[in-house]
Protein backbone atom coordinates (compact mmCIF):
# COMPACT_ATOMS: atom_id res chain seq x y z
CA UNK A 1 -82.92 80.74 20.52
CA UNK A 2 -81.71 84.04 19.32
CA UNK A 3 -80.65 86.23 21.14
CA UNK A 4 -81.02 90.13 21.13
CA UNK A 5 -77.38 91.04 20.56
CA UNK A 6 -77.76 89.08 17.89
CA UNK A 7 -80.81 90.70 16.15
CA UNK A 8 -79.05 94.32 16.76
CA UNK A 9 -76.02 93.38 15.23
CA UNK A 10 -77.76 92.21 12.27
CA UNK A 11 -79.68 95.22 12.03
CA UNK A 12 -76.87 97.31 12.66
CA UNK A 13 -74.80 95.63 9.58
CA UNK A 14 -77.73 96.22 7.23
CA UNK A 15 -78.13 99.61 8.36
CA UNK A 16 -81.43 99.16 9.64
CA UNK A 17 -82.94 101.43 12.78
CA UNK A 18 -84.82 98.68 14.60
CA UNK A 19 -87.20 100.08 17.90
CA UNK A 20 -86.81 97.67 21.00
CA UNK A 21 -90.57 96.24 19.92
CA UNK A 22 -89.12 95.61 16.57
CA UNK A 23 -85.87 93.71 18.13
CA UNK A 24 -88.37 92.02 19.99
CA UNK A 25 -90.72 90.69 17.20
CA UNK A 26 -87.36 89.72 14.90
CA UNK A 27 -85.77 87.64 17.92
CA UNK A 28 -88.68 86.23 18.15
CA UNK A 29 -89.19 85.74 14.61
CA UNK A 30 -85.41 84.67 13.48
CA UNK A 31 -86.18 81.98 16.35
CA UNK A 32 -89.02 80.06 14.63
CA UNK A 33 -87.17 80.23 11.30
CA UNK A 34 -84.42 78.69 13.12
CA UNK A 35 -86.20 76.03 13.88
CA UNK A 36 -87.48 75.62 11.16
CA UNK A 37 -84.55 75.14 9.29
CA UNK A 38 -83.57 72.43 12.65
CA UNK A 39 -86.46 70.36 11.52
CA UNK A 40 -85.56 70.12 8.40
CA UNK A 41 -82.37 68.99 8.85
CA UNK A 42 -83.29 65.81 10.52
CA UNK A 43 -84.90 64.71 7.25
CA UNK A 44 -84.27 60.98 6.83
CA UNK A 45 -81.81 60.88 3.65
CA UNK A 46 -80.73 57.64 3.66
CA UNK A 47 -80.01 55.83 0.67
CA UNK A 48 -80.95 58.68 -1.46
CA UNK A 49 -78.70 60.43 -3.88
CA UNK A 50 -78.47 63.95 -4.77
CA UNK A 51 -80.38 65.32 -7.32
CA UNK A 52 -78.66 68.36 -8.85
CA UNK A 53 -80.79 68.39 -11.87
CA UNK A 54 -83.95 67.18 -12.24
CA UNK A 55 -84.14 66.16 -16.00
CA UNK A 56 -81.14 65.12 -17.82
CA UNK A 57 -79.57 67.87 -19.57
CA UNK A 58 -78.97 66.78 -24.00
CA UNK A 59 -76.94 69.02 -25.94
CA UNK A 60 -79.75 70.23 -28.10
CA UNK A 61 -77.16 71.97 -31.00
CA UNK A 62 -76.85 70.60 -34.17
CA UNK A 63 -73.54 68.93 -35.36
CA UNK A 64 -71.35 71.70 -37.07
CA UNK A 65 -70.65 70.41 -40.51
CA UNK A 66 -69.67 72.39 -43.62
CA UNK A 67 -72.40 72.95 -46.00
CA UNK A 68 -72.04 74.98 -49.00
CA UNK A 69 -72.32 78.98 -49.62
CA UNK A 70 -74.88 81.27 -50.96
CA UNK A 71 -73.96 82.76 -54.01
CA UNK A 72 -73.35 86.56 -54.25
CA UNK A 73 -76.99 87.22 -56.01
CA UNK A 74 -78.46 84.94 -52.66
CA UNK A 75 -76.67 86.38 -50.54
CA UNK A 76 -78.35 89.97 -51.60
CA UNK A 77 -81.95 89.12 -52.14
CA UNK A 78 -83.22 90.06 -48.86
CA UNK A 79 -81.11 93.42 -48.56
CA UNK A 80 -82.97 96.74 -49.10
CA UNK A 81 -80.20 98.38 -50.26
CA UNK A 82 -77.62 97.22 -52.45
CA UNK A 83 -75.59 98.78 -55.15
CA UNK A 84 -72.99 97.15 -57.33
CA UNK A 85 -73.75 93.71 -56.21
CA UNK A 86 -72.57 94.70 -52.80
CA UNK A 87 -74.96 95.75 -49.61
CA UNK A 88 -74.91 99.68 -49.24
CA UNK A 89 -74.59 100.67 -45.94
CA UNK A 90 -75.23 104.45 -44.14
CA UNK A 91 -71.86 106.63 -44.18
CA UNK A 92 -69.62 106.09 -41.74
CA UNK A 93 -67.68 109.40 -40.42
């Protein structure tokens, strides 16, 4: 069971202004949730492992092997703006 001191400190620490029917209803509250979290730590787990993940996790990146280059001219065909077989760029200042 929780108790009130409890429920004010809490409230104090997150800066909360709590009436005394408001301390009332959390202790109340905070209770059930407490036992709550009792019940379901007497879960049977016997024999069972941990699952951390629940599907096996593949590296899904391909292997990084050289390949060859684009040439200059394919390197430019999707630029908008190019001059002197170079990509033009705004002015930098």
């Amino acid at each position: 069971m929780v108790e009130r001191e409890v429920v004010e400190r809490v409230a104090r620490i997150a800066r909360l202004s709590l009436t005394a029917e408001e301390v009332k209803r959390f202790t109340k509250d905070l209770s059930s949730v407490l036992e709550a979290f009792d019940s379901i730590g007497e879960a049977k787990t016997d024999g069972v492992e941990p699952a951390f993940q629940p599907f096996d996790i593949k590296d899904v990146v391909r292997e990084d092997a050289p390949a060859g280059c684009l040439s200059q001219q394919e390197a430019l065909i999707n630029a908008e703006q190019k001059e002197g077989g170079f990509i033009k760029g705004p002015k930098a200042v």
